[in-house]
N, C-alpha and C. Protein backbone atom coordinates (compact mmCIF):
# COMPACT_ATOMS: atom_id res chain seq x y z
N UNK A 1 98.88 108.71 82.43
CA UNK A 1 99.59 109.74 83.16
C UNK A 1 100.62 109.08 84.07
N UNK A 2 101.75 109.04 84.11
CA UNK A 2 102.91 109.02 84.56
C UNK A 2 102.54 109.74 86.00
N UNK A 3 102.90 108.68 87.51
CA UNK A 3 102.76 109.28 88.64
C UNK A 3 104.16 109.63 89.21
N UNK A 4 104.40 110.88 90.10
CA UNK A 4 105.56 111.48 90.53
C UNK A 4 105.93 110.38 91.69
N UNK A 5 107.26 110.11 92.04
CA UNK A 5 107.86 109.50 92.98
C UNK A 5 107.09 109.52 94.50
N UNK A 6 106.72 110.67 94.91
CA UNK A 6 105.83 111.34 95.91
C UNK A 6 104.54 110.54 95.82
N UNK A 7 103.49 110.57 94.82
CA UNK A 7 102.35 110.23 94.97
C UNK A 7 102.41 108.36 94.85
N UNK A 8 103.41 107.91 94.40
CA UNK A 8 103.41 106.53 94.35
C UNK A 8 103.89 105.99 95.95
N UNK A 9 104.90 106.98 96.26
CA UNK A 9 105.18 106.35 98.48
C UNK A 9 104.18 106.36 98.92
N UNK A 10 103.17 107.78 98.60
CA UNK A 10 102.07 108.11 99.62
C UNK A 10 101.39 106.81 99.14
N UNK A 11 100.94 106.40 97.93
CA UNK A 11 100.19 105.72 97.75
C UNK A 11 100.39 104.38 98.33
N UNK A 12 102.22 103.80 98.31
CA UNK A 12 101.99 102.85 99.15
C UNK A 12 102.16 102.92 100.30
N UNK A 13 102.26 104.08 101.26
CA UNK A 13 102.32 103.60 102.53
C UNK A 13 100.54 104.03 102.92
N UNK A 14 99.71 104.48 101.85
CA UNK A 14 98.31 104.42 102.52
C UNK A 14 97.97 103.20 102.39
N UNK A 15 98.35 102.28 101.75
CA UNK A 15 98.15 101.41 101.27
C UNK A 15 98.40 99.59 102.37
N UNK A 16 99.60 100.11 102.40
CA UNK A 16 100.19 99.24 103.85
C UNK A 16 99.47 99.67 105.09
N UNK A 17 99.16 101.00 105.46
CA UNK A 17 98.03 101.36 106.22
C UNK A 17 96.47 100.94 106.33
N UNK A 18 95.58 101.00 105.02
CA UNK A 18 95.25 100.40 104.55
C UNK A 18 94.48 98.41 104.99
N UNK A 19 95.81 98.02 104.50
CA UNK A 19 96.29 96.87 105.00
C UNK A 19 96.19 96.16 106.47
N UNK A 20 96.59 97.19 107.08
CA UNK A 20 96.79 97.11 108.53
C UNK A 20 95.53 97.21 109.39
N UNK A 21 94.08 98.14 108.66
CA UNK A 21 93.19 98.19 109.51
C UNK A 21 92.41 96.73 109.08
N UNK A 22 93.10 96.37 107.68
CA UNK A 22 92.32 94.79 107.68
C UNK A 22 92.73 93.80 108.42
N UNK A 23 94.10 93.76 109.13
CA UNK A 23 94.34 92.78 109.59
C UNK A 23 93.58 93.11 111.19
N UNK A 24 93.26 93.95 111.50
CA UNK A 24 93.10 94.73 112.64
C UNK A 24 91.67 93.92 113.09
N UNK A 25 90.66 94.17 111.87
CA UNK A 25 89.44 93.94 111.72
C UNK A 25 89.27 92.41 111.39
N UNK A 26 89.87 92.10 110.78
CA UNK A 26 89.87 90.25 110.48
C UNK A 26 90.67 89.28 111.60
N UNK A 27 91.53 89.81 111.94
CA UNK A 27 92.48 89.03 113.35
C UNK A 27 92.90 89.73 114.43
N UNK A 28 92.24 90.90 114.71
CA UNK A 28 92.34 91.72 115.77
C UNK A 28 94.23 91.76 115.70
N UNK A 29 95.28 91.69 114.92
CA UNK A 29 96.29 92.21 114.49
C UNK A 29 96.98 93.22 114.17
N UNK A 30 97.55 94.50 115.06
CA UNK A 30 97.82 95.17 114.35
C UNK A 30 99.58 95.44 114.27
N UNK A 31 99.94 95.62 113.60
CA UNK A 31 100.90 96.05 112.96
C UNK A 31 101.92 96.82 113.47
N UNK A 32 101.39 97.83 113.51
CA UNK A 32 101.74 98.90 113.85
C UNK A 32 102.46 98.98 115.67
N UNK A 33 101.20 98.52 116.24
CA UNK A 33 101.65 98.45 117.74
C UNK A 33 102.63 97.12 118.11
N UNK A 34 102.98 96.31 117.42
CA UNK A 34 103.46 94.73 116.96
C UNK A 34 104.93 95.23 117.08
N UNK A 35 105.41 96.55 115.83
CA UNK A 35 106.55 96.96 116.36
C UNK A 35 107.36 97.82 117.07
N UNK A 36 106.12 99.10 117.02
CA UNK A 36 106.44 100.18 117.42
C UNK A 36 105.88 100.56 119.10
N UNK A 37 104.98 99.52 119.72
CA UNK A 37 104.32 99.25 121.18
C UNK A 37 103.07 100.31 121.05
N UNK A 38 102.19 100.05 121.90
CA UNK A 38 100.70 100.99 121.83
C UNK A 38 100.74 102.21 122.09
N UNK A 39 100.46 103.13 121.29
CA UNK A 39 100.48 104.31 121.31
C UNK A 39 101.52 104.76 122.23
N UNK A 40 102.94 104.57 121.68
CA UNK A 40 103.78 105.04 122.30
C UNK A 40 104.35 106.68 120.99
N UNK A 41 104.99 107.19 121.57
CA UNK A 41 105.36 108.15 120.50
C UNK A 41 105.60 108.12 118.85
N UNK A 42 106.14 106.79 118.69
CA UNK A 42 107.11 106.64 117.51
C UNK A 42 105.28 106.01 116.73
N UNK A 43 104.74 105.53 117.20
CA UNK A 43 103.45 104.72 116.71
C UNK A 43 102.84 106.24 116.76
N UNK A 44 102.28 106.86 117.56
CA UNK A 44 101.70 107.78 117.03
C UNK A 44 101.92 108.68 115.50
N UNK A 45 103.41 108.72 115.13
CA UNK A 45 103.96 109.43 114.27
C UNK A 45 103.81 108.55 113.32
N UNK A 46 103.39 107.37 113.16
CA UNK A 46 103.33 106.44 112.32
C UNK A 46 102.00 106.26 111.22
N UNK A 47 101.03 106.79 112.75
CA UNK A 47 99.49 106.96 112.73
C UNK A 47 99.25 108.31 111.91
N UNK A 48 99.77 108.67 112.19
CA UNK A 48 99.35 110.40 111.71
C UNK A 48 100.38 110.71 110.40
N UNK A 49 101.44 110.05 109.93
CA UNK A 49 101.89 109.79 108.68
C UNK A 49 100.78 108.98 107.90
N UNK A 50 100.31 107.96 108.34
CA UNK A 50 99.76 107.02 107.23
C UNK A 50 98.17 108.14 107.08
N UNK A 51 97.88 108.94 108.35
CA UNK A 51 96.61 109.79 108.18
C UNK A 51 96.66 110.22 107.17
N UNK A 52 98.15 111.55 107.24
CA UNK A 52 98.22 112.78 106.41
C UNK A 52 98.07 112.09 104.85
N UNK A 53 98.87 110.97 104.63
CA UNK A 53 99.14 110.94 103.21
C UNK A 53 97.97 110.22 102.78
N UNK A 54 97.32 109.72 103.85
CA UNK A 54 95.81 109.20 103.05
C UNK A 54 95.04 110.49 102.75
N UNK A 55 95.12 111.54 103.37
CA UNK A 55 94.44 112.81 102.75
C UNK A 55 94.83 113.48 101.75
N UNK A 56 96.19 113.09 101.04
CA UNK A 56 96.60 113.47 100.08
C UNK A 56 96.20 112.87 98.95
N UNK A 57 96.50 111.46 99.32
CA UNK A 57 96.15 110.50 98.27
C UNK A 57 94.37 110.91 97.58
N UNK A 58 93.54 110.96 98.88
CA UNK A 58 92.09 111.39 98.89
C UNK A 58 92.25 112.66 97.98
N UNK A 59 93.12 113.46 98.30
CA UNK A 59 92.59 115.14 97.23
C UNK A 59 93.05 114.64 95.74
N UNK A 60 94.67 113.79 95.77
CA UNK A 60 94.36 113.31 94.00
C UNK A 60 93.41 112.58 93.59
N UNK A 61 92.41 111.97 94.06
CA UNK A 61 91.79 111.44 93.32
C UNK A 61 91.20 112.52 92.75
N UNK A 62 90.62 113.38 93.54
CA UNK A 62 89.60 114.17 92.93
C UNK A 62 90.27 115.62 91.93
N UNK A 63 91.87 115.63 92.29
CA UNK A 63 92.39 116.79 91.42
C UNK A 63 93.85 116.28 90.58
N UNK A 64 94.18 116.36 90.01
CA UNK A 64 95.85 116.25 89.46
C UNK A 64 96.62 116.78 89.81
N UNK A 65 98.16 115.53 90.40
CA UNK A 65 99.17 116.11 91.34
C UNK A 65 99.27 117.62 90.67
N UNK A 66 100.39 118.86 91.43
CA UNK A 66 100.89 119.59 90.43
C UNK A 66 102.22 118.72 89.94
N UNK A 67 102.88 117.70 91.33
CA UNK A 67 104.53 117.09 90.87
C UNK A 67 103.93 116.18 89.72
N UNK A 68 103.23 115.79 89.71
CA UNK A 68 103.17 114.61 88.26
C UNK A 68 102.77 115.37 87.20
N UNK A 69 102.55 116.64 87.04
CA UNK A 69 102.49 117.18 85.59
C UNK A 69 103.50 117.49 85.29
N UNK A 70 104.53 117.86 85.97
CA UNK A 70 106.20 118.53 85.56
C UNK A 70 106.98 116.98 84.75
């Protein structure tokens, strides 16, 4: 199955997210606050992007995009 443009970003920016709670957990590193400063606005929006599309990513596993069937 051929994935839509959409589910392959989400997939990598859950992915780089992802990523980020390993470095978090292995070198107390994170990423996120590295460029964007600690929970300042722009990091929050960063946080809650990498959330949403990990919940997306989470419902395809369990269903088929509707954009990747077209």
């Amino acid at each position: 199955m051929k994935k839509c443009l959409f589910c392959k970003v989400s997939s990598l920016i859950t992915a780089i997210g992802a990523i980020n709670w390993g470095l978090i957990a292995l070198f107390n590193f994170n990423l996120v606050t590295r460029f964007f400063g600690d929970m300042t606005t722009s990091a929050r929006m960063i946080y809650a992007l990498i959330g949403g599309l990990g919940v997306i990513v989470l419902m395809n596993v369990f269903r088929n995009c509707p954009l990747c069937q077209k």
